[in-house]
N, C-alpha and C. Protein backbone atom coordinates (compact mmCIF):
# COMPACT_ATOMS: atom_id res chain seq x y z
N UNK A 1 113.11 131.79 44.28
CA UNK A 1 113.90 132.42 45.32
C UNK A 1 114.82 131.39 45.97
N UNK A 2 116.10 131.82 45.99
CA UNK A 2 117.21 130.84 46.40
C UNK A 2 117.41 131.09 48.28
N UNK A 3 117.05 130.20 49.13
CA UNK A 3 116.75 130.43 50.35
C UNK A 3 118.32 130.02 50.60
N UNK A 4 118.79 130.71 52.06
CA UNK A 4 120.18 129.71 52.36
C UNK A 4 120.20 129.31 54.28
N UNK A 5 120.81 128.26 53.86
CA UNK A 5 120.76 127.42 54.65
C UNK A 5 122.09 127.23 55.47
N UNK A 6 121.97 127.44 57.10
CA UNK A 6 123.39 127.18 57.96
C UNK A 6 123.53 126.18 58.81
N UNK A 7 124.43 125.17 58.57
CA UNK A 7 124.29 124.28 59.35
C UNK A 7 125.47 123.95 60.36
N UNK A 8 124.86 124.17 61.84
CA UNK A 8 125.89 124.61 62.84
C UNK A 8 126.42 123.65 63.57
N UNK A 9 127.28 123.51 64.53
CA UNK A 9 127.50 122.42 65.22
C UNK A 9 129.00 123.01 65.94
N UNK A 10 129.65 122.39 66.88
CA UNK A 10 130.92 122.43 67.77
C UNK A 10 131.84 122.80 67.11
N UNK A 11 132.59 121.98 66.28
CA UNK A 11 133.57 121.66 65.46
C UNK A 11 133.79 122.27 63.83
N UNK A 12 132.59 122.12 63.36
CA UNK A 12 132.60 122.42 62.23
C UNK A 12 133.48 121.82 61.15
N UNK A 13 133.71 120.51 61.37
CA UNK A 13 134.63 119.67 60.53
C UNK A 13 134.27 118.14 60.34
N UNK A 14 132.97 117.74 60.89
CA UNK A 14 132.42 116.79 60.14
C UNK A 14 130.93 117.02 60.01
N UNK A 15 130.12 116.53 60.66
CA UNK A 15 128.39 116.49 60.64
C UNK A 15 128.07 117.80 59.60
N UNK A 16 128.77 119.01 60.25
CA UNK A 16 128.10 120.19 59.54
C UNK A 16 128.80 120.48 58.09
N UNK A 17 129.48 119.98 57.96
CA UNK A 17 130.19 120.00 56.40
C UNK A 17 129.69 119.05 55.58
N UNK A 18 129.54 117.51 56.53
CA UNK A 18 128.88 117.07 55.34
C UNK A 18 127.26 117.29 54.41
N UNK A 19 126.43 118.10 56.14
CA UNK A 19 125.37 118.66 55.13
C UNK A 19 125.59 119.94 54.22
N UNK A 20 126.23 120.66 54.85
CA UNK A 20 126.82 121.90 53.58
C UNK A 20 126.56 121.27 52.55
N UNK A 21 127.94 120.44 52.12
CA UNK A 21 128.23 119.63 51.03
C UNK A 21 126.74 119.06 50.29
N UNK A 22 126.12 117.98 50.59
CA UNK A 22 124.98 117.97 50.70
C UNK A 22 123.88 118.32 49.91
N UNK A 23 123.65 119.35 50.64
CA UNK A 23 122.29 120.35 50.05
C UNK A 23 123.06 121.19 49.47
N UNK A 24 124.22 121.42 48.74
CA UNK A 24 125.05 122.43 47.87
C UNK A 24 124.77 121.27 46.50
N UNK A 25 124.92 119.87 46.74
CA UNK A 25 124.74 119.71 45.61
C UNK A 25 123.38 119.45 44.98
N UNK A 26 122.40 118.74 46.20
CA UNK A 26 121.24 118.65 46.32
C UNK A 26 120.43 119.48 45.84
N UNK A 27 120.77 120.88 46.42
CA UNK A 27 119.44 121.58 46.55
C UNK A 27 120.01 122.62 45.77
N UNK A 28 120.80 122.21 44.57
CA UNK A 28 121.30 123.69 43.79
C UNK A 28 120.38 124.30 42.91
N UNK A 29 119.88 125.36 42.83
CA UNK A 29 119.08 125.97 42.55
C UNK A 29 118.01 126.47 43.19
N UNK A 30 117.82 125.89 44.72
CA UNK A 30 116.88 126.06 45.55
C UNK A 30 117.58 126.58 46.77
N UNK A 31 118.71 126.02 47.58
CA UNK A 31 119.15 126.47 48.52
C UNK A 31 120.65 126.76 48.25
N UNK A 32 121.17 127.57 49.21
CA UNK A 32 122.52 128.00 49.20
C UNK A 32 122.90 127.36 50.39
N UNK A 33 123.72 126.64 50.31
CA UNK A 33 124.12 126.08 51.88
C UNK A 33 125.37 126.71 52.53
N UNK A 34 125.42 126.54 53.89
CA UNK A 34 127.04 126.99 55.05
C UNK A 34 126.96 126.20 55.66
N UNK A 35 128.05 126.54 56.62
CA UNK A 35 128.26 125.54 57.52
C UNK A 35 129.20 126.51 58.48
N UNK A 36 128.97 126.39 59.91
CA UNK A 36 130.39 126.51 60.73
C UNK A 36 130.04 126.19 62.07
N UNK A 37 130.81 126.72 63.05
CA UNK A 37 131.00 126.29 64.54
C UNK A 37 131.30 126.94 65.36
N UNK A 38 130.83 126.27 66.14
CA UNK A 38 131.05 127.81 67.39
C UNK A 38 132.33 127.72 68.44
N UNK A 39 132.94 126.21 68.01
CA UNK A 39 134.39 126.12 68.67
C UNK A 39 135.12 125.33 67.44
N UNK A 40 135.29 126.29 66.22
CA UNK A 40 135.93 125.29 64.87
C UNK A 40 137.24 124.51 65.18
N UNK A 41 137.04 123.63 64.48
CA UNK A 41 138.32 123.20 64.85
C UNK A 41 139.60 123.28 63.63
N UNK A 42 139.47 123.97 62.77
CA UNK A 42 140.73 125.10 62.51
C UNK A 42 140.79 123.80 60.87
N UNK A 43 140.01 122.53 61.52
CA UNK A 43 140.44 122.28 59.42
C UNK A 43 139.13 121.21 58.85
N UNK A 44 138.97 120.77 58.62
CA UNK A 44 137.84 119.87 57.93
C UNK A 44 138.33 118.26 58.27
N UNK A 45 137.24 117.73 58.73
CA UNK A 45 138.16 115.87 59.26
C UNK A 45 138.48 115.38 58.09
N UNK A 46 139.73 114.56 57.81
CA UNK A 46 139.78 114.07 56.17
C UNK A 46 139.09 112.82 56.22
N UNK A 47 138.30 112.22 57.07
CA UNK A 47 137.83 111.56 57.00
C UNK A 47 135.80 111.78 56.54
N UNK A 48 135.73 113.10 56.97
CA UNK A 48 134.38 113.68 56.01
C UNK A 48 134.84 114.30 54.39
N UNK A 49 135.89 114.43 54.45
CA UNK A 49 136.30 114.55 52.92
C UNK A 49 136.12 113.51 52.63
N UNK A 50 136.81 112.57 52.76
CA UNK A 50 137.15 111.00 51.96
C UNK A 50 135.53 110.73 51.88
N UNK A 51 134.71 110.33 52.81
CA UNK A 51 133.27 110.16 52.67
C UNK A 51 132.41 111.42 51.26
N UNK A 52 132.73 112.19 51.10
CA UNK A 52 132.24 113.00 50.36
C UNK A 52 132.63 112.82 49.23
N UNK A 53 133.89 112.70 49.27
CA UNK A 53 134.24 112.42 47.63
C UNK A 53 134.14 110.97 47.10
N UNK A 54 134.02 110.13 48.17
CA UNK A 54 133.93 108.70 47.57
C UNK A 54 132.30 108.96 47.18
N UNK A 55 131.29 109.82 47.50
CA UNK A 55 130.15 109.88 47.06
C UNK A 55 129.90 110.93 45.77
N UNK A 56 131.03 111.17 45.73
CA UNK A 56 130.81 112.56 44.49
C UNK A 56 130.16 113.46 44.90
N UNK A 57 129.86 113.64 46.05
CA UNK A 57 129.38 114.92 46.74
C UNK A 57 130.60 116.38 46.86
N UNK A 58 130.59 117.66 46.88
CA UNK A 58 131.65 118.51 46.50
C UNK A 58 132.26 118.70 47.47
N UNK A 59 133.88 118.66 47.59
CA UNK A 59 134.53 119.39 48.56
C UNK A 59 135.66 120.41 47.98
N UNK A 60 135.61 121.23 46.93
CA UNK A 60 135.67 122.60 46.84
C UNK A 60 135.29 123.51 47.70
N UNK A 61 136.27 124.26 48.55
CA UNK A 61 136.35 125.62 49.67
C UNK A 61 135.61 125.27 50.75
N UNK A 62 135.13 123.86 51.51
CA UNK A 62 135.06 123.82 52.89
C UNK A 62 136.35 123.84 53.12
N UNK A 63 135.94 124.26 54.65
CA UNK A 63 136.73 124.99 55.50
C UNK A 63 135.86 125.08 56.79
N UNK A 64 136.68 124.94 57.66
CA UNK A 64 135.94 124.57 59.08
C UNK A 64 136.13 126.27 59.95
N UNK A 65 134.97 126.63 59.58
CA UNK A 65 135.29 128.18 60.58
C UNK A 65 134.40 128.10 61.69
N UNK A 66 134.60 129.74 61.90
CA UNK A 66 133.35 129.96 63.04
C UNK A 66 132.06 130.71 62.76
N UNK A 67 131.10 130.37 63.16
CA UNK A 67 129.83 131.05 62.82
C UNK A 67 129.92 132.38 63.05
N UNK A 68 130.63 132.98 63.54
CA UNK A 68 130.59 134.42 63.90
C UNK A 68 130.68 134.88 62.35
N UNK A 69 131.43 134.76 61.76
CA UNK A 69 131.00 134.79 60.38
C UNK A 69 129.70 135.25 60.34
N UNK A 70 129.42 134.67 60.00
CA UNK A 70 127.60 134.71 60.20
C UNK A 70 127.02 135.75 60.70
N UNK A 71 127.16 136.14 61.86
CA UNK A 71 126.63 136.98 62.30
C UNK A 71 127.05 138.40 62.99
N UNK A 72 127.85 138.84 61.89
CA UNK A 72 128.61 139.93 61.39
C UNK A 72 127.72 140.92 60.77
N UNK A 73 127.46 142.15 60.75
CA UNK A 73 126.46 142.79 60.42
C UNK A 73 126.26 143.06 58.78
N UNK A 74 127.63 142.62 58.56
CA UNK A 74 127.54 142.87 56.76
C UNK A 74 127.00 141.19 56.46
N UNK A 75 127.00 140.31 57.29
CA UNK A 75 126.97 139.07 56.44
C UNK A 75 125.60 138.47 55.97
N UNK A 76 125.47 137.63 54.85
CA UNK A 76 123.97 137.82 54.27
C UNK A 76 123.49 137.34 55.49
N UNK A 77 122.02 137.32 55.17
CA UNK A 77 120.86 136.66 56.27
C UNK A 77 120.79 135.49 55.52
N UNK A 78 120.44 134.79 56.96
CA UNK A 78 119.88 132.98 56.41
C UNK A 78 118.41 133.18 56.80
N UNK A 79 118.30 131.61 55.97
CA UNK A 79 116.72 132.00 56.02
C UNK A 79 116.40 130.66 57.41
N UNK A 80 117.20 130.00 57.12
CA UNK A 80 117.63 128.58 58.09
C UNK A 80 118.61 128.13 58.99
N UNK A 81 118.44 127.86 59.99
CA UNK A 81 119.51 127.64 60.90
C UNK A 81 119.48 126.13 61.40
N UNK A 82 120.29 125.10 60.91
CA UNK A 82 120.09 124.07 61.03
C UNK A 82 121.36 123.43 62.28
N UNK A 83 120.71 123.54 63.62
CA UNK A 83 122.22 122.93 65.13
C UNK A 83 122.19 121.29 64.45
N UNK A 84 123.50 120.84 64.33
CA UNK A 84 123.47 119.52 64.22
C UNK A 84 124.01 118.67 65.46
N UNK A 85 124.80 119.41 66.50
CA UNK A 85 125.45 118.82 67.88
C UNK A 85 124.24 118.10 68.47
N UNK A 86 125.37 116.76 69.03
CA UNK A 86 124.62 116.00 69.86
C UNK A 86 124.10 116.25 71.05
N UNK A 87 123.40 117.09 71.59
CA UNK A 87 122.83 117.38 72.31
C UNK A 87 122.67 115.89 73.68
N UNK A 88 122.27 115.36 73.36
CA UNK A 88 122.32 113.75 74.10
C UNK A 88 123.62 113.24 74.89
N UNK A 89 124.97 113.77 74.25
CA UNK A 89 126.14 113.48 74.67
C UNK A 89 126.79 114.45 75.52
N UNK A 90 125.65 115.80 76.12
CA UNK A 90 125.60 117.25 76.71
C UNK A 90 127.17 117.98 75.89
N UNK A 91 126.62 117.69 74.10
CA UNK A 91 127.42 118.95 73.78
C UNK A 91 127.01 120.39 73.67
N UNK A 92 127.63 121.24 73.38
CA UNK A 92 127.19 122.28 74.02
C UNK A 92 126.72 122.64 72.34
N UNK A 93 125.23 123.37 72.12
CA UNK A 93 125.19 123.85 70.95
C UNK A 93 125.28 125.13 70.97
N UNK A 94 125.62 125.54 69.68
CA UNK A 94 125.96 126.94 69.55
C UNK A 94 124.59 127.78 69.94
N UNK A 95 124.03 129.22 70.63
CA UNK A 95 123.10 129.52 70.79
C UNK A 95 122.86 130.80 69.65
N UNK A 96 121.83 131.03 68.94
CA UNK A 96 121.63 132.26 67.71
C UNK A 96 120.67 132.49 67.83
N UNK A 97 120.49 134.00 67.41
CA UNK A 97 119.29 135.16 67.44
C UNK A 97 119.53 135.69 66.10
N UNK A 98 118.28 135.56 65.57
CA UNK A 98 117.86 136.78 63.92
C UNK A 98 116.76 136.11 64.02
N UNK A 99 116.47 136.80 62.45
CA UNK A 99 114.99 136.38 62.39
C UNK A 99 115.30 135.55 61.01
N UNK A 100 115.05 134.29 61.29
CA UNK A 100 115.09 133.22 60.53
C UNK A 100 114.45 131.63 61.28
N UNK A 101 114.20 130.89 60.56
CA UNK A 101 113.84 129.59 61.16
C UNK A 101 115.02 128.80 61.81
N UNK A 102 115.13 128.06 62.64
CA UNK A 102 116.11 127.48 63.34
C UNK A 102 115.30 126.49 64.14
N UNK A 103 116.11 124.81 64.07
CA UNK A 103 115.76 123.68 63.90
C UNK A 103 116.76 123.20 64.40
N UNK A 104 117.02 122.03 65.33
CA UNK A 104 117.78 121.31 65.78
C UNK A 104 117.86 119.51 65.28
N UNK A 105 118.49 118.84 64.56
CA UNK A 105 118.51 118.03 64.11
C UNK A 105 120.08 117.23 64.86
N UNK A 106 120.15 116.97 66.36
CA UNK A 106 120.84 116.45 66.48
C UNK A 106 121.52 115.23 65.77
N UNK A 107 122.97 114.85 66.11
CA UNK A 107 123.24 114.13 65.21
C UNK A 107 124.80 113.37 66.39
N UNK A 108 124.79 112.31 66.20
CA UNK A 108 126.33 111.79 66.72
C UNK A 108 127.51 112.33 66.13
N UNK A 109 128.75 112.82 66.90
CA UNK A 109 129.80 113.09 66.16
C UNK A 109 130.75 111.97 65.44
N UNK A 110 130.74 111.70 64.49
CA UNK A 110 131.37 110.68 63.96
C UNK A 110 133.48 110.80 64.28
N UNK A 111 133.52 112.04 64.44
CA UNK A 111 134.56 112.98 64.35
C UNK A 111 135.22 112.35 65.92
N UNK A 112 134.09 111.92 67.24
CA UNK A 112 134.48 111.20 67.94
C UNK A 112 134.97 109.84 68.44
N UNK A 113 134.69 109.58 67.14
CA UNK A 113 134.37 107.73 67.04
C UNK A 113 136.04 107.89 67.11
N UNK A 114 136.67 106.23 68.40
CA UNK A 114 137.75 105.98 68.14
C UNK A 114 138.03 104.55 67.49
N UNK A 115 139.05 104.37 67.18
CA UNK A 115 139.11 103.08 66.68
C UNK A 115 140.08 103.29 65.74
N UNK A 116 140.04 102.07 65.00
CA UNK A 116 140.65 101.63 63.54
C UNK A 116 140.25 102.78 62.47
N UNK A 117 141.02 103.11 61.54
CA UNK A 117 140.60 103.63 60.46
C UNK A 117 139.26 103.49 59.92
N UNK A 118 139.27 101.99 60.32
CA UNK A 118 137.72 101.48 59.00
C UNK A 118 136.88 101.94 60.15
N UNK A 119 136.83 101.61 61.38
CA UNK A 119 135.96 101.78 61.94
C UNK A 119 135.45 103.35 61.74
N UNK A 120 136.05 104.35 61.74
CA UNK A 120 136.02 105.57 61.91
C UNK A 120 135.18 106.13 60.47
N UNK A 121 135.80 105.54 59.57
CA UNK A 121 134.98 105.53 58.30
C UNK A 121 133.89 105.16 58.26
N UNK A 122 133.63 104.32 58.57
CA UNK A 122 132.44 103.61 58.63
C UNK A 122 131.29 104.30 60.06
N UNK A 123 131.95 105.17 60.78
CA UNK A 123 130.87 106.18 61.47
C UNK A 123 130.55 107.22 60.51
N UNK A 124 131.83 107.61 59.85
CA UNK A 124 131.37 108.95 58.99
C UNK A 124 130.52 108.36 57.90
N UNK A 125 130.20 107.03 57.10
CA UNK A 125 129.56 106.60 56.53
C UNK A 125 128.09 106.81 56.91
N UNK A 126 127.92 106.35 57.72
CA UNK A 126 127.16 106.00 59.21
C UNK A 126 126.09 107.81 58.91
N UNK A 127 126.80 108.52 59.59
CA UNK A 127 126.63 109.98 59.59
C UNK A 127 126.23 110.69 58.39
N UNK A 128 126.78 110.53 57.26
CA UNK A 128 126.61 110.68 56.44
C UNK A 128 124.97 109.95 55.83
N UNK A 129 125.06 108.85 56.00
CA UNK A 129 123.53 108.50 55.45
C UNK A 129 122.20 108.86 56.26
N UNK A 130 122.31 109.14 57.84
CA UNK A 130 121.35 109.87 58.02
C UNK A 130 121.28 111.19 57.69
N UNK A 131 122.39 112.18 57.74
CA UNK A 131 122.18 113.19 57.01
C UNK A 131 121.77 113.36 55.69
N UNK A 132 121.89 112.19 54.99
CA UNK A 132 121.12 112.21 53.61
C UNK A 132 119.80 111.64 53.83
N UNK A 133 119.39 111.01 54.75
CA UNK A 133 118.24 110.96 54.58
C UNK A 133 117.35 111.82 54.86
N UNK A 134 117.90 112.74 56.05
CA UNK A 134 116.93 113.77 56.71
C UNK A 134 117.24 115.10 55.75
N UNK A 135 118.26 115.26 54.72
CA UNK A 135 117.94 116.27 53.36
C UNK A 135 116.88 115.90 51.94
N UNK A 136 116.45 114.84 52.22
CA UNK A 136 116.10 113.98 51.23
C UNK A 136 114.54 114.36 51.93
N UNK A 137 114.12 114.63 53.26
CA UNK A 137 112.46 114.51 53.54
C UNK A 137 112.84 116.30 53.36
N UNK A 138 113.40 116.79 53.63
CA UNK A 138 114.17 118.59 53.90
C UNK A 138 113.48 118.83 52.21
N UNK A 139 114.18 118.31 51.35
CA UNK A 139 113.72 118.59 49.98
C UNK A 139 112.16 117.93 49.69
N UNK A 140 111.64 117.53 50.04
CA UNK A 140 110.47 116.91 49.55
C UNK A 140 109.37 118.62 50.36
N UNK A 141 110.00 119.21 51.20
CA UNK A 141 109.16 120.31 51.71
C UNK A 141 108.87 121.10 50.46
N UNK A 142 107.47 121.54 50.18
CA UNK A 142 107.54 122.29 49.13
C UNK A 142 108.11 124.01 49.25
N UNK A 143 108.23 124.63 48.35
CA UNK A 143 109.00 125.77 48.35
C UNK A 143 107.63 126.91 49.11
N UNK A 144 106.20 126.50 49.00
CA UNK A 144 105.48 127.56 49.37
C UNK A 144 105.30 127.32 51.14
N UNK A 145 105.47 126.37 51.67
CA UNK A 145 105.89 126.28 52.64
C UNK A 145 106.77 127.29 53.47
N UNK A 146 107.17 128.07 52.76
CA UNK A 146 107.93 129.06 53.57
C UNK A 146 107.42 130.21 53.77
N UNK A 147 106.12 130.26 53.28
CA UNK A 147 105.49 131.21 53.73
C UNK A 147 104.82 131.56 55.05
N UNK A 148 105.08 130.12 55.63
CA UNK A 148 104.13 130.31 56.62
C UNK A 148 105.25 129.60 57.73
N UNK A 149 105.93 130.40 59.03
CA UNK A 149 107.06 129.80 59.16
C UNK A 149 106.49 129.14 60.30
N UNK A 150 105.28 129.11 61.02
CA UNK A 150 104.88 128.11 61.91
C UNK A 150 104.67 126.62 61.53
N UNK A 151 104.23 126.40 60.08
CA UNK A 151 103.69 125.63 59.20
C UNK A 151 105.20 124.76 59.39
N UNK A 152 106.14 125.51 58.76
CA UNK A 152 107.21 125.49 58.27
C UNK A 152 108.13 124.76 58.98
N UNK A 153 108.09 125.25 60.24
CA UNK A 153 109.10 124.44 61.47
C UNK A 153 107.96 123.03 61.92
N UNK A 154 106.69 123.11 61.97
CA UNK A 154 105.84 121.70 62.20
C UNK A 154 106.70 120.53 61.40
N UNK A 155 106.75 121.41 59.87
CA UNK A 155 107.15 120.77 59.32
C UNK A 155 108.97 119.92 59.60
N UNK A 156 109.77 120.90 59.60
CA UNK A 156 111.16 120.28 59.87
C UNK A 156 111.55 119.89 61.26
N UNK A 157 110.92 119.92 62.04
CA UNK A 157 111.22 119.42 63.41
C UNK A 157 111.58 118.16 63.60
N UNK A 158 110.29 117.20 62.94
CA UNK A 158 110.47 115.87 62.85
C UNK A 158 111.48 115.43 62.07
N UNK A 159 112.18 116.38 60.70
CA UNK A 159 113.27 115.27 60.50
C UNK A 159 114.36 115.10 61.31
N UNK A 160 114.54 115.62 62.56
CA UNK A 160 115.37 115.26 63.44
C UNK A 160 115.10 113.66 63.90
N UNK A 161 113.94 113.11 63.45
CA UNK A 161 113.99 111.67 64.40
C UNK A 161 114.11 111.01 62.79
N UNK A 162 114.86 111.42 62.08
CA UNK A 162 114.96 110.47 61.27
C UNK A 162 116.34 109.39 61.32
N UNK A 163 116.37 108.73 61.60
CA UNK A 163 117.70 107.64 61.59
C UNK A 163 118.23 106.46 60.62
């Protein structure tokens, strides 16, 4: 069973695209991944592109929308709701109701970082490898695990302190 997975945040043009991206290539055959925002910002940072493709990770049809998408009465159900906003920096996270699991895995916006080019790269670098690391313990969850969704969230809570 192919579970799918939404991963939310402000903007919807870096943090949450690059896990889309991610667990689309990661977890193909197991999860279906999204991504959007609850204040998009209308395009994708080219600086989470450039990070994605210098990893061979996919950026075919992102697109930085809004979660309302989502929660449109025709639109599929997720089985996962993954907030990635920094919560710490009092951003505002998007708030959602269904019946699905939902997990907060704050994360820094790299998308804020100012500076030099390199510097800026080198946050989305930055961003990028904890988000691979905390899909990397995400996949080690076994698939029967979802049977039991108390079990289930014990389980993914903690990869939020992964850094």
């Amino acid at each position: 069973m192919t579970r799918r997975v939404l991963f939310l945040c402000t903007g919807n043009s870096a943090r949450s695209v690059l896990a889309e991206s991610t667990l689309k290539k990661w977890g193909e055959g197991r999860y279906q991944s999204f991504s959007a925002g609850s204040q998009p910002a209308g395009r994708v940072n080219p600086f989470a592109v450039a990070q994605l493709q210098r990893e061979g990770f996919p950026v075919e049809g992102l697109r930085s929308k809004s979660w309302d998408e989502f929660a449109e009465a025709d639109a599929a159900a997720m089985d996962l709701i993954v907030t990635v906003c920094d919560s710490a920096a009092a951003e505002a996270c998007p708030v959602v109701f269904g019946d699905f699991v939902r997990v907060h895995w704050g994360l820094f916006d790299p998308a804020g970082v100012e500076g030099s080019d390199a510097q800026k790269a080198e946050a989305f670098d930055r961003a990028h490898q904890i988000i691979k690391a905390r899909l990397k313990a995400f996949l080690e969850i076994p698939d029967g695990a979802w049977d039991d969704r108390e079990s289930l969230k014990a389980q993914l809570d903690p990869i939020a302190q992964i850094h």
